[in-house]
N, C-alpha and C. Protein backbone atom coordinates (compact mmCIF):
# COMPACT_ATOMS: atom_id res chain seq x y z
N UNK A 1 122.20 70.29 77.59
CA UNK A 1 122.35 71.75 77.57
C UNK A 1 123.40 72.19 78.58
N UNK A 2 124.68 73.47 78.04
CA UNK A 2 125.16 73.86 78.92
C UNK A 2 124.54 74.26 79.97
N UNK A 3 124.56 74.35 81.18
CA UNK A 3 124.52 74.81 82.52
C UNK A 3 125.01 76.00 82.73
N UNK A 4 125.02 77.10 83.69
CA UNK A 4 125.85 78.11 84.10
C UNK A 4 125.56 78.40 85.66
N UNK A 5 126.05 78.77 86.57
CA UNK A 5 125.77 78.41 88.02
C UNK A 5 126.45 79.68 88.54
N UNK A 6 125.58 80.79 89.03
CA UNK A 6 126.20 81.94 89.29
C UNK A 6 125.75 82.09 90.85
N UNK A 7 126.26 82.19 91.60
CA UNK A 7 126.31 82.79 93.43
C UNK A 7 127.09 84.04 93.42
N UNK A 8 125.88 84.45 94.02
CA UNK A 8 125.86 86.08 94.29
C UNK A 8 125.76 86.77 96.06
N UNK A 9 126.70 87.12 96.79
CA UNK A 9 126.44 87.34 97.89
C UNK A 9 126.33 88.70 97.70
N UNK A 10 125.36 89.39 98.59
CA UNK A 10 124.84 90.69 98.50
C UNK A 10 124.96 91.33 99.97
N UNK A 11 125.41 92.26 100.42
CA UNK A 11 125.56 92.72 101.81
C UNK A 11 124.79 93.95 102.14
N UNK A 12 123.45 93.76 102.78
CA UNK A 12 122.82 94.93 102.37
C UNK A 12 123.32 95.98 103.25
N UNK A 13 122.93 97.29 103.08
CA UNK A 13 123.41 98.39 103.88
C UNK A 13 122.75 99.01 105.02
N UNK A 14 121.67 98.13 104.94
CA UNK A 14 120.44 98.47 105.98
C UNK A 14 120.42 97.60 107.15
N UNK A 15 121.62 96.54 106.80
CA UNK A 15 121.82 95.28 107.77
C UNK A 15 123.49 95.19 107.62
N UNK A 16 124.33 95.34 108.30
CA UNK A 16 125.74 95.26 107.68
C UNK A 16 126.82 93.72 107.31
N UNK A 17 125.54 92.90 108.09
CA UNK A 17 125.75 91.25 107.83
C UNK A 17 125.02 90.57 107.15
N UNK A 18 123.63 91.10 106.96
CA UNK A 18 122.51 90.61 106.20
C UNK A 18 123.35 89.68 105.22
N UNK A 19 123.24 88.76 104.21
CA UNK A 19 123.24 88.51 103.27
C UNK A 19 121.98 87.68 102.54
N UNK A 20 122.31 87.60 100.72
CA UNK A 20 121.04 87.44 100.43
C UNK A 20 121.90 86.93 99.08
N UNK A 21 121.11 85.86 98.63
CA UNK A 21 121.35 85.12 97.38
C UNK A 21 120.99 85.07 96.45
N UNK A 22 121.86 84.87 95.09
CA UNK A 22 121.56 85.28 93.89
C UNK A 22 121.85 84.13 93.36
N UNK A 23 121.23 83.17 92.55
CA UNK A 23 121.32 82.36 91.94
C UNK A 23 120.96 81.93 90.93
N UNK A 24 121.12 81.45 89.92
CA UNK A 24 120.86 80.71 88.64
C UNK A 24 121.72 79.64 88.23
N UNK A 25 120.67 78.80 87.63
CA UNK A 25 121.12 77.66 86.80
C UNK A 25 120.32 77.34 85.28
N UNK A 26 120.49 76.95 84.50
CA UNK A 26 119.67 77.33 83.17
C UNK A 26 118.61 75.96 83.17
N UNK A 27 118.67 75.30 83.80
CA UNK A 27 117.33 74.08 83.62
C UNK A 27 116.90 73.82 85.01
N UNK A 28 116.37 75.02 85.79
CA UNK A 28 116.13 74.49 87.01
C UNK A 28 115.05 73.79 86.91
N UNK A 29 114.68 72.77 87.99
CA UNK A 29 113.27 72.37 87.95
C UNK A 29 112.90 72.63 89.30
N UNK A 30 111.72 72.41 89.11
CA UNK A 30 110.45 72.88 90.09
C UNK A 30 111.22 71.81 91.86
N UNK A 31 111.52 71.33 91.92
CA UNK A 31 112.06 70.65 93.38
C UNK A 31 113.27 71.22 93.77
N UNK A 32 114.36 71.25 92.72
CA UNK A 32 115.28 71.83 92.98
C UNK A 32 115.58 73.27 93.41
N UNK A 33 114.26 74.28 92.96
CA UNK A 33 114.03 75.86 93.00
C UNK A 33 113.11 75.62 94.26
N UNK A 34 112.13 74.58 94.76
CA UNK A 34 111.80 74.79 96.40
C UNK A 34 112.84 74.34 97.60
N UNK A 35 113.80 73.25 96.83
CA UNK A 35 114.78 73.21 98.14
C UNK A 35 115.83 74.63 98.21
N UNK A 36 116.35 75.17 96.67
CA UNK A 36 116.79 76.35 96.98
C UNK A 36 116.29 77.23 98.04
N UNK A 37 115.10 77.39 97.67
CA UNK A 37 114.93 78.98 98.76
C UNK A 37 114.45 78.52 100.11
N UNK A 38 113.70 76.86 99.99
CA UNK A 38 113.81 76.87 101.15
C UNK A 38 114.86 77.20 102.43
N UNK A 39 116.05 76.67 101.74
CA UNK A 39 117.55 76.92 102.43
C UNK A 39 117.94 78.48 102.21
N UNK A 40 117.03 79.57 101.79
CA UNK A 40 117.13 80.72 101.48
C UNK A 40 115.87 81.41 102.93
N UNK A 41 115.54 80.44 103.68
CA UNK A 41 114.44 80.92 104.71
C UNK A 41 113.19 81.42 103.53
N UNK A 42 112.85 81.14 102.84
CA UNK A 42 111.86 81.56 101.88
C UNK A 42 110.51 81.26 102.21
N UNK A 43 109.42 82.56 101.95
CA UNK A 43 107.98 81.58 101.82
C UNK A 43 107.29 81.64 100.25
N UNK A 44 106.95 80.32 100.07
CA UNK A 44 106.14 80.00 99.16
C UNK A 44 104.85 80.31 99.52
N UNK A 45 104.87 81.30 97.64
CA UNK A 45 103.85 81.80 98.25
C UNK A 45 102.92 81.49 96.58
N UNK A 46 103.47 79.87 95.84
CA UNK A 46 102.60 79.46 94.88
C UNK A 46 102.93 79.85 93.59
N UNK A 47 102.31 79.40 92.64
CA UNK A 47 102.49 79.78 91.18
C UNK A 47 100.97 80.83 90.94
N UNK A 48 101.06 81.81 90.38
CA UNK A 48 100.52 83.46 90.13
C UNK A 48 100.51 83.38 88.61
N UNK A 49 99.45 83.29 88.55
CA UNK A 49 99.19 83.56 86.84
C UNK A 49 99.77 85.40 86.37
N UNK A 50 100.65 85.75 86.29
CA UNK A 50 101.22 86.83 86.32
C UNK A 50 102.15 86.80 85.46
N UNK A 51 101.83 88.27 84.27
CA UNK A 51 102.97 88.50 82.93
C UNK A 51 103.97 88.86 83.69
N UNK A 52 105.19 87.87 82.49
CA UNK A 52 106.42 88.45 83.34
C UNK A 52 106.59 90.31 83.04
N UNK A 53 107.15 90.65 83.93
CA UNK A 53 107.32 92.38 83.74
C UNK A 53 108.63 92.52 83.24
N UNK A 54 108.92 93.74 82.21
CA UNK A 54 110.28 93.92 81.40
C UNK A 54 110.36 93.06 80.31
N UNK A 55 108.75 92.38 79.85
CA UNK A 55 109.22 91.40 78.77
C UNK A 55 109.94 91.77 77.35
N UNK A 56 109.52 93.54 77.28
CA UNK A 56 110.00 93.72 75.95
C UNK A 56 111.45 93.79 76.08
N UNK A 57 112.32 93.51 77.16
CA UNK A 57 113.92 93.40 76.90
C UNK A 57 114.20 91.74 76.73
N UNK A 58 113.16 90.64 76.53
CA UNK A 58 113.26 89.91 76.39
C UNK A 58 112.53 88.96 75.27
N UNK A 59 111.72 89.74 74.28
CA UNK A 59 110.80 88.72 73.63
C UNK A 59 111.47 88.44 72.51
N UNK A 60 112.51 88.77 72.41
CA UNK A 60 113.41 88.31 71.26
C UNK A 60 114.21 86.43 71.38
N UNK A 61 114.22 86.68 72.97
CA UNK A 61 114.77 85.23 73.12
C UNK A 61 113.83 84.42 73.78
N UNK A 62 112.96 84.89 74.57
CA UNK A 62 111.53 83.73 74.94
C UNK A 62 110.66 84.09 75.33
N UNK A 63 110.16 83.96 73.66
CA UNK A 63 108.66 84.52 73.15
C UNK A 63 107.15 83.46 73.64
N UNK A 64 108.01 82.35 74.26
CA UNK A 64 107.34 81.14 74.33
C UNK A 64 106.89 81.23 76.44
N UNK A 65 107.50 82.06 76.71
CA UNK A 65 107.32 82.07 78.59
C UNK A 65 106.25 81.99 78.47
N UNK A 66 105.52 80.88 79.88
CA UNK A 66 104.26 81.08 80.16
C UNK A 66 104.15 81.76 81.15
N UNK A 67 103.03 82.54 81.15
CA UNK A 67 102.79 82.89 82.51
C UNK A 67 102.73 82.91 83.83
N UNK A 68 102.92 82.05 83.77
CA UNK A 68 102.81 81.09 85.53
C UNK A 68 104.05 81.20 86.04
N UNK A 69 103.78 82.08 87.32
CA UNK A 69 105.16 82.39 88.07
C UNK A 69 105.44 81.95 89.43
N UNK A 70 106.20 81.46 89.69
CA UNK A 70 106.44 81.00 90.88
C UNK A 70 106.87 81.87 91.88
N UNK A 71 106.32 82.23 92.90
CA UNK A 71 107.05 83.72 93.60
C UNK A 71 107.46 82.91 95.55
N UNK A 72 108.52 83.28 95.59
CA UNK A 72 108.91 83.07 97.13
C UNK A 72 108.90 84.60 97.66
N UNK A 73 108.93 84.64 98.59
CA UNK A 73 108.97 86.02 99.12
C UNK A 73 110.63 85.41 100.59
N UNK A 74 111.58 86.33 100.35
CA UNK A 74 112.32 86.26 101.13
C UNK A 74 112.46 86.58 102.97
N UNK A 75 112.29 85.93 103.93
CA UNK A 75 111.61 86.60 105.48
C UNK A 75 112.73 87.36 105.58
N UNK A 76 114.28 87.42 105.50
CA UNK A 76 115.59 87.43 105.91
C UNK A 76 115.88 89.08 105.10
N UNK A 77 115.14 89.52 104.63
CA UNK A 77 115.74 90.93 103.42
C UNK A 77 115.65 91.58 104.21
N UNK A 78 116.26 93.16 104.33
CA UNK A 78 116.20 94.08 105.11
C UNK A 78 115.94 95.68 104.15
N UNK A 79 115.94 95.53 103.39
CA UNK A 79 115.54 96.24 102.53
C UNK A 79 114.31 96.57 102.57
N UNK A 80 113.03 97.52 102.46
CA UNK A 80 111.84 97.83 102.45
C UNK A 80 111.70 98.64 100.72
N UNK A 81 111.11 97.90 100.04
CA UNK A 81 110.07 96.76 99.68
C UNK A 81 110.67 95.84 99.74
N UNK A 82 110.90 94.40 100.33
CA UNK A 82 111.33 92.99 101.02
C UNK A 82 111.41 92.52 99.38
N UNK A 83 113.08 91.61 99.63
CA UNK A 83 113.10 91.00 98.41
C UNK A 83 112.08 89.97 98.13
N UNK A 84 111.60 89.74 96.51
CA UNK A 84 111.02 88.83 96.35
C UNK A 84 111.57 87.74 95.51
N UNK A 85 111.37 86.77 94.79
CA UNK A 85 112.37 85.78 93.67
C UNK A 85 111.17 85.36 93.04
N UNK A 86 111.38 85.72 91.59
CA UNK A 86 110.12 85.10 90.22
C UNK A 86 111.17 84.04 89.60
N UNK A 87 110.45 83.08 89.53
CA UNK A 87 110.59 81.77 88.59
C UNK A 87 109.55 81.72 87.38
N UNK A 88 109.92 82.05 86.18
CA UNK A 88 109.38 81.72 84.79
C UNK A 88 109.68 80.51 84.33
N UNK A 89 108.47 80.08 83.78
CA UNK A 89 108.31 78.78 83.57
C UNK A 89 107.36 78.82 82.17
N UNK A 90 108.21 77.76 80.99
CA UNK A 90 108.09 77.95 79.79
C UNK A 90 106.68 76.58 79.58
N UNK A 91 106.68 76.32 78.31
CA UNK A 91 105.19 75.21 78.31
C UNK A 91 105.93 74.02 78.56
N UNK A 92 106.94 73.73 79.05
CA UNK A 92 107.95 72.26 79.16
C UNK A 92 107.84 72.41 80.29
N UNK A 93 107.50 73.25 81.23
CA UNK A 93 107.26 73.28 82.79
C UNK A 93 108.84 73.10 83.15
N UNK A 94 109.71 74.05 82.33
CA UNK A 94 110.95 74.15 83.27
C UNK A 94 111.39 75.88 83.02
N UNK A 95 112.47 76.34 84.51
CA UNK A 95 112.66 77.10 84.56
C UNK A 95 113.60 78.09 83.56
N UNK A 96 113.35 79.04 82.82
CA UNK A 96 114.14 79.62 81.86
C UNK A 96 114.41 80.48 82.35
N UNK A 97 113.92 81.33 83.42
CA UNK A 97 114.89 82.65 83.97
C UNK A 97 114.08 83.00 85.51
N UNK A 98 114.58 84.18 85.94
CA UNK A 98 114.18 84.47 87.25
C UNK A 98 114.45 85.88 87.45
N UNK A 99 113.63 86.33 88.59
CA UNK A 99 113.71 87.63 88.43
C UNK A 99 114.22 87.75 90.00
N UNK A 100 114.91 88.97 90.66
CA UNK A 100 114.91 89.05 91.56
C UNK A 100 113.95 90.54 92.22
N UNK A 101 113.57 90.85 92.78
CA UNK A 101 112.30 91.97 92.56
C UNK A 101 112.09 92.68 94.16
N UNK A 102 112.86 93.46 94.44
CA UNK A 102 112.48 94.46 95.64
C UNK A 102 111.61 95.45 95.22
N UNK A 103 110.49 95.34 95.22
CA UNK A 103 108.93 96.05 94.96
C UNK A 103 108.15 95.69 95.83
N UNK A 104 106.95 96.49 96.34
CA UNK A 104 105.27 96.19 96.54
C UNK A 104 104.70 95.48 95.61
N UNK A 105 105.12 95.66 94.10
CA UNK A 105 104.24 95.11 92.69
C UNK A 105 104.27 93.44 93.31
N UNK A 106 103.24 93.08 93.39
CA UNK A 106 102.89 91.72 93.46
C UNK A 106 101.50 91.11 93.71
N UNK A 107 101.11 90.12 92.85
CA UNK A 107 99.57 89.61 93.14
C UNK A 107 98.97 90.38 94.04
N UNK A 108 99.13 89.97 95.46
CA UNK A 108 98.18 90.05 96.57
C UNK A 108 98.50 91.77 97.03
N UNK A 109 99.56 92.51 96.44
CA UNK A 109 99.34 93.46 96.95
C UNK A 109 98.45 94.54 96.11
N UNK A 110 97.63 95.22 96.96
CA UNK A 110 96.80 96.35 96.22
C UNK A 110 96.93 97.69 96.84
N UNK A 111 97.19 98.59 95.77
CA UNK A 111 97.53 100.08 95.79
C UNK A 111 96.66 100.79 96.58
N UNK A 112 95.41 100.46 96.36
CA UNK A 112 94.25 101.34 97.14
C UNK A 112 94.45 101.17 98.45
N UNK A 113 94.43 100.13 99.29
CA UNK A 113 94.31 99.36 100.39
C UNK A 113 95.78 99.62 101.32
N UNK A 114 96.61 100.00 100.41
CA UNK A 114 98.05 100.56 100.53
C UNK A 114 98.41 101.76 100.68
N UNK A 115 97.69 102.76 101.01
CA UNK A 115 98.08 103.99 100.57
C UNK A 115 98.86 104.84 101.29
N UNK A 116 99.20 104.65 102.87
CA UNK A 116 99.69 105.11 104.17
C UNK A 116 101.25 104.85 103.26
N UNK A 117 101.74 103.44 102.75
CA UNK A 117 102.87 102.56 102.69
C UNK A 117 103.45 103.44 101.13
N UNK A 118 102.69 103.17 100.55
CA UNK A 118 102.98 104.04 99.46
C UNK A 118 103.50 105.54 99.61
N UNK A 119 102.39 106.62 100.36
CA UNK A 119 103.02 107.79 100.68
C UNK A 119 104.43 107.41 100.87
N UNK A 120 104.98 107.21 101.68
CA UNK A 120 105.87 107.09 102.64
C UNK A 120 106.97 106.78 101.40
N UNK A 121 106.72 106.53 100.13
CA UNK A 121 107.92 106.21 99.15
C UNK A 121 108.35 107.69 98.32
N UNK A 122 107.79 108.91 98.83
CA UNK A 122 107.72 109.81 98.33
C UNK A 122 109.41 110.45 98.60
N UNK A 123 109.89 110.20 99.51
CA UNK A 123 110.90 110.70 100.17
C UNK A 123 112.38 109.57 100.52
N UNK A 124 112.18 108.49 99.34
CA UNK A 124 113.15 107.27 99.31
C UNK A 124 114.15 107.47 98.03
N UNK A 125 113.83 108.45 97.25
CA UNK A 125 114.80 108.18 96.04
C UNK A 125 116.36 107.79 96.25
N UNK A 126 116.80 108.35 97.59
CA UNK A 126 117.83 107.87 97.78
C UNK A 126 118.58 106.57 98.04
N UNK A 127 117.34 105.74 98.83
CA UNK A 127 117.73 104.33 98.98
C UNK A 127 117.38 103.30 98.21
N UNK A 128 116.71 104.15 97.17
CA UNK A 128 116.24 103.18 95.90
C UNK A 128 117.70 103.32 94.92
N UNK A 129 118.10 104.41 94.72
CA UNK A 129 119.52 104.85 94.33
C UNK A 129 120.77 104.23 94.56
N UNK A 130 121.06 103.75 95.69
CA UNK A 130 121.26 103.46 96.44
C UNK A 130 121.35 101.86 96.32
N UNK A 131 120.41 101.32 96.77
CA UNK A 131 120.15 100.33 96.28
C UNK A 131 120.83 99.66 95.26
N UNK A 132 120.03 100.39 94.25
CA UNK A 132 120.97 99.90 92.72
C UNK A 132 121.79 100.00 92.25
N UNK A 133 123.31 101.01 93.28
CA UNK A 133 124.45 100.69 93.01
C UNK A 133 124.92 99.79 93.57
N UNK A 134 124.14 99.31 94.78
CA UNK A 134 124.72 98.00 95.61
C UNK A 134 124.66 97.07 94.60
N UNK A 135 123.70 96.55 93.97
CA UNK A 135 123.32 95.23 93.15
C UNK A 135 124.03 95.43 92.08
N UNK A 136 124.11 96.56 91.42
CA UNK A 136 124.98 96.97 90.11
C UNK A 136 126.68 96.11 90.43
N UNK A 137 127.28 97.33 91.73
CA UNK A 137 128.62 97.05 92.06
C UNK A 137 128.67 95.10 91.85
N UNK A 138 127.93 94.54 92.88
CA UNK A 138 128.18 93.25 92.99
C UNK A 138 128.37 92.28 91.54
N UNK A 139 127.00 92.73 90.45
CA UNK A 139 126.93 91.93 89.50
C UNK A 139 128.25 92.67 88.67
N UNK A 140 128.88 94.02 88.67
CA UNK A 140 129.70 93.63 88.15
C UNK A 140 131.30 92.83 88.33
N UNK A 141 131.34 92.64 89.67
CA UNK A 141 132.09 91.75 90.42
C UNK A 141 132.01 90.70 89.60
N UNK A 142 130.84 90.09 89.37
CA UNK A 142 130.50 88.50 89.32
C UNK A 142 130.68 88.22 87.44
N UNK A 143 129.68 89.26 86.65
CA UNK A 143 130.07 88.81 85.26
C UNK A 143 130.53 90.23 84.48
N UNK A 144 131.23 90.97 84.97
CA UNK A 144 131.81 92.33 84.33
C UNK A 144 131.14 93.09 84.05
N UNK A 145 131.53 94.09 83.42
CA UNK A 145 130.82 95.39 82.96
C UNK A 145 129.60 95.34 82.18
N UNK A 146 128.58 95.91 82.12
CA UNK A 146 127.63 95.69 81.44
C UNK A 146 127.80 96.07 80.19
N UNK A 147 126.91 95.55 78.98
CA UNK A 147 127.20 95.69 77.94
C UNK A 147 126.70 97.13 77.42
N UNK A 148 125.40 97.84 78.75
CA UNK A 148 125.02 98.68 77.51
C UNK A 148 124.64 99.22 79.03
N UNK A 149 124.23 100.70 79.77
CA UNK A 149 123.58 101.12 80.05
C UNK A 149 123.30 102.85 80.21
N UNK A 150 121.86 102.59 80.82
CA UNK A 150 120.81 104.07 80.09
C UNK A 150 120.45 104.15 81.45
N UNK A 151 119.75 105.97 81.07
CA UNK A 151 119.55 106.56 82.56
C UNK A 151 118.16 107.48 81.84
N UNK A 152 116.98 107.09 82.18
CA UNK A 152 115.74 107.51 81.56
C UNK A 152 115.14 108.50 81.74
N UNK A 153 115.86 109.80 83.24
CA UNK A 153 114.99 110.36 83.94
C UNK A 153 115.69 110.59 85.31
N UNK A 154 115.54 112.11 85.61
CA UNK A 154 115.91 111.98 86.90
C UNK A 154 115.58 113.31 87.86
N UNK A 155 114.31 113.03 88.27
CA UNK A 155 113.37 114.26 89.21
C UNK A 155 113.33 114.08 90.32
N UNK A 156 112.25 114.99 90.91
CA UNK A 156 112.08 114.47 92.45
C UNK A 156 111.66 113.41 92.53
N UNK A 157 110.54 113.65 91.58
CA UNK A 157 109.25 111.89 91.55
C UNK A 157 109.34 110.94 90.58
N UNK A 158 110.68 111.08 90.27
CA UNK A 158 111.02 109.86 89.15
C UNK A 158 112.46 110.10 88.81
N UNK A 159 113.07 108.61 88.62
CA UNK A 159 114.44 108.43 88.25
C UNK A 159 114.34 106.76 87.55
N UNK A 160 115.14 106.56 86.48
CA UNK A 160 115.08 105.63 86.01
C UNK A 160 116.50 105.50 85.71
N UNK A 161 117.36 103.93 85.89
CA UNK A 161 118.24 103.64 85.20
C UNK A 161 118.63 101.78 85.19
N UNK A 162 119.17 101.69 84.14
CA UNK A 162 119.23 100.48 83.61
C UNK A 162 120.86 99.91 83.46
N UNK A 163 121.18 98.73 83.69
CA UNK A 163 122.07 98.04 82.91
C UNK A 163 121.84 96.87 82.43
N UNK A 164 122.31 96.52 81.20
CA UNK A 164 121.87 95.25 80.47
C UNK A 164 123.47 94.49 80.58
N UNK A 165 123.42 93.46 80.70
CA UNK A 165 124.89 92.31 80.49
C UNK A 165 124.22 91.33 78.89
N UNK A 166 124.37 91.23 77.84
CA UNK A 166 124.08 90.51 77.07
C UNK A 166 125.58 89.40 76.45
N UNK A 167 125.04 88.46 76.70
CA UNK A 167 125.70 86.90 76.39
C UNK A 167 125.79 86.03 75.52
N UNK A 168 126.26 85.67 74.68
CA UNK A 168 125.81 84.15 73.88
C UNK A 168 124.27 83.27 74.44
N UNK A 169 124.90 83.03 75.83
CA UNK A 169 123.71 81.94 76.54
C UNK A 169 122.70 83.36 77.21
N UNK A 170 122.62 84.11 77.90
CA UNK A 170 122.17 84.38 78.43
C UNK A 170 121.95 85.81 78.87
N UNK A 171 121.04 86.50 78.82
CA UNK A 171 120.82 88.30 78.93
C UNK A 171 120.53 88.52 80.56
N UNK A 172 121.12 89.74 81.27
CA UNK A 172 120.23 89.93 82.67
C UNK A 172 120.13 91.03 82.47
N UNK A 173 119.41 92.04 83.49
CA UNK A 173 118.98 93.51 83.01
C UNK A 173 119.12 93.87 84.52
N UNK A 174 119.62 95.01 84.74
CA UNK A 174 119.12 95.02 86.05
C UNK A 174 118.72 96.83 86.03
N UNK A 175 117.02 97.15 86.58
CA UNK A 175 116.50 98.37 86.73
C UNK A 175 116.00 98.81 87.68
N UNK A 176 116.74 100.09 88.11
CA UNK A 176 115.61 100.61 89.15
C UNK A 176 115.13 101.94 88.67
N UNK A 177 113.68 101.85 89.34
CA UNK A 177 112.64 102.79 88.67
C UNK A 177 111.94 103.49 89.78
N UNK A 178 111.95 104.49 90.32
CA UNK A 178 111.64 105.50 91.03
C UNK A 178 110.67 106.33 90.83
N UNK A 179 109.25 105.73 91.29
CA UNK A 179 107.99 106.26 90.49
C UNK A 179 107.27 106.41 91.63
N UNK A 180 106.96 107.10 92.47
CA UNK A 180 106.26 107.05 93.58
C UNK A 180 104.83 107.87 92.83
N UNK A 181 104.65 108.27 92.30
CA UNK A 181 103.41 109.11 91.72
C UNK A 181 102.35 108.22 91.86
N UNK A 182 101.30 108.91 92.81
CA UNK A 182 99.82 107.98 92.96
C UNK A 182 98.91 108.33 91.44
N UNK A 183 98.26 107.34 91.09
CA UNK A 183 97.54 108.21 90.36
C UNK A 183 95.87 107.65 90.35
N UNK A 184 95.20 108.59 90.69
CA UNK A 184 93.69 108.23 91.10
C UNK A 184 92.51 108.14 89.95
N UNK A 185 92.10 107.07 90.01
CA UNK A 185 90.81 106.97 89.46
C UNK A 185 89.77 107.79 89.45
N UNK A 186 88.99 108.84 88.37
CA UNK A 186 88.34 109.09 88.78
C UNK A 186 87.03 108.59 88.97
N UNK A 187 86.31 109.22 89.79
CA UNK A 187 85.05 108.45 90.19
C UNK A 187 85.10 107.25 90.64
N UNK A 188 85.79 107.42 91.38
CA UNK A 188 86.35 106.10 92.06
C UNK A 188 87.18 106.01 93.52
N UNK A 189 87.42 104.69 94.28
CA UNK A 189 88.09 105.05 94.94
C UNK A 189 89.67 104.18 95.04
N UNK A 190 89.94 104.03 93.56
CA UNK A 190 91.14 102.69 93.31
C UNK A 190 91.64 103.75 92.55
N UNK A 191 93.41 103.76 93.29
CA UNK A 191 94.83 104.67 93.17
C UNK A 191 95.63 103.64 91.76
N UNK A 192 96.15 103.74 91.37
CA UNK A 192 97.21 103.27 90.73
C UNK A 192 98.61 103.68 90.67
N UNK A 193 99.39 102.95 89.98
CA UNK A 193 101.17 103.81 90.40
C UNK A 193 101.30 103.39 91.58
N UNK A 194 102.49 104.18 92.04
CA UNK A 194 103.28 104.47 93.42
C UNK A 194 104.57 103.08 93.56
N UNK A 195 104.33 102.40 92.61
CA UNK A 195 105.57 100.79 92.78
C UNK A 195 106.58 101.16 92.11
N UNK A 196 107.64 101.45 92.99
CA UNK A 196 108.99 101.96 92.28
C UNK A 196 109.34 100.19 92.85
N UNK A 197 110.40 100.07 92.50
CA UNK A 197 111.44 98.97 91.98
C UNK A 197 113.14 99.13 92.22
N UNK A 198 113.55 98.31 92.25
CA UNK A 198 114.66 97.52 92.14
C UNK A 198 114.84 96.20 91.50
N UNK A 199 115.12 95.68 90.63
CA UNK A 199 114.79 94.62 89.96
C UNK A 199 116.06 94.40 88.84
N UNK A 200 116.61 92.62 89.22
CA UNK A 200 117.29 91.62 88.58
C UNK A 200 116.76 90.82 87.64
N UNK A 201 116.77 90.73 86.52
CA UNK A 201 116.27 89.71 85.54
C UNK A 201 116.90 89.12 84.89
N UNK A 202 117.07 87.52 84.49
CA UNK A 202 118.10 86.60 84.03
C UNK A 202 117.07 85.92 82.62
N UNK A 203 117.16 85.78 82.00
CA UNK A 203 117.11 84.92 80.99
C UNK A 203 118.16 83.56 79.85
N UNK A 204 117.60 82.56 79.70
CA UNK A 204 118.33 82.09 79.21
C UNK A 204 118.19 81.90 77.44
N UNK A 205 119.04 82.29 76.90
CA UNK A 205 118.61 82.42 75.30
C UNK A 205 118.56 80.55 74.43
């Protein structure tokens, strides 16, 4: 199988030297993706029985992903929600895509138990904004203009926008979603919502 090998340096704005890595290869395997991030200062933090998220921009090309995700969490990000890196892994137990994911959304974190951290996203639309022209600008540095993008929304308490790059070999998407809205259970004392995003997704077709 062709290969494709993309390095991505990212300079965040919250750190003016920070950098942070973007990588893919289309058959990673499981040793080669822990020495990566190890050399990325990364913690492993296990395989997470967890659906990949954004699958419907992807079930056209792998309808077959299993669940099982491999998540590092980056120590080195400066960004708040701290980058994270998803590894999807198909029933051949090799890697078909990866996500890159500046969110709270993750296994161990819970909304209820969160709620001080969450407020506090009420008044970020800008650096979520922000944000996603940084990652935008870079990826189009690296593989050009995107093929297609949409803008879903744009309030105090919500903004959505998207770009898709679609390939012969390979689709990435990249979205940020600006949703700070709690929303409470009733009769209860478990919140839901409030995980806005920044988020890279690679697939290989």
């Amino acid at each position: 199988m062709k290969q494709l090998i993309f390095v991505l340096m990212i300079s965040s704005s919250c750190s003016a030297q920070e950098k942070f890595n973007f990588e893919f290869e289309n058959t990673h395997s499981y040793n080669s993706i822990i020495q990566f991030e190890k050399q990325q200062n990364s913690i492993n933090t296990g395989f997470h029985y967890f659906r990949v998220s954004m699958n419907s921009y992807f079930i056209d090309m792998v309808p077959t992903v299993d669940p099982y995700t491999l998540i590092f969490q980056r120590k080195d990000d400066s960004f708040t929600p701290g980058l994270s890196t998803w590894y999807f892994f198909d029933s051949d137990s090799i890697c078909r895509g990866f996500q890159y994911n500046w969110s709270f959304f993750a296994p161990d974190f819970n909304q209820s138990e969160n709620l001080p951290i969450l407020e506090k996203e009420f008044s970020r639309k800008k650096e979520y904004r922000l944000k996603y022209r940084e990652v935008l600008g870079v990826l189009k540095s690296l593989i050009g203009q995107p093929t297609t993008t949409k803008k879903a929304g744009n309030r105090s308490d919500f903004y959505a926008e998207m770009a898709t790059w679609d390939f012969p070999l390979f689709r990435t998407i990249l979205v940020v979603q600006f949703d700070p809205r709690i929303i409470e259970i009733p009769g209860t004392e478990i919140i839901n919502g409030g995980l806005s995003t920044v988020t890279v997704q690679t697939f290989m077709k």
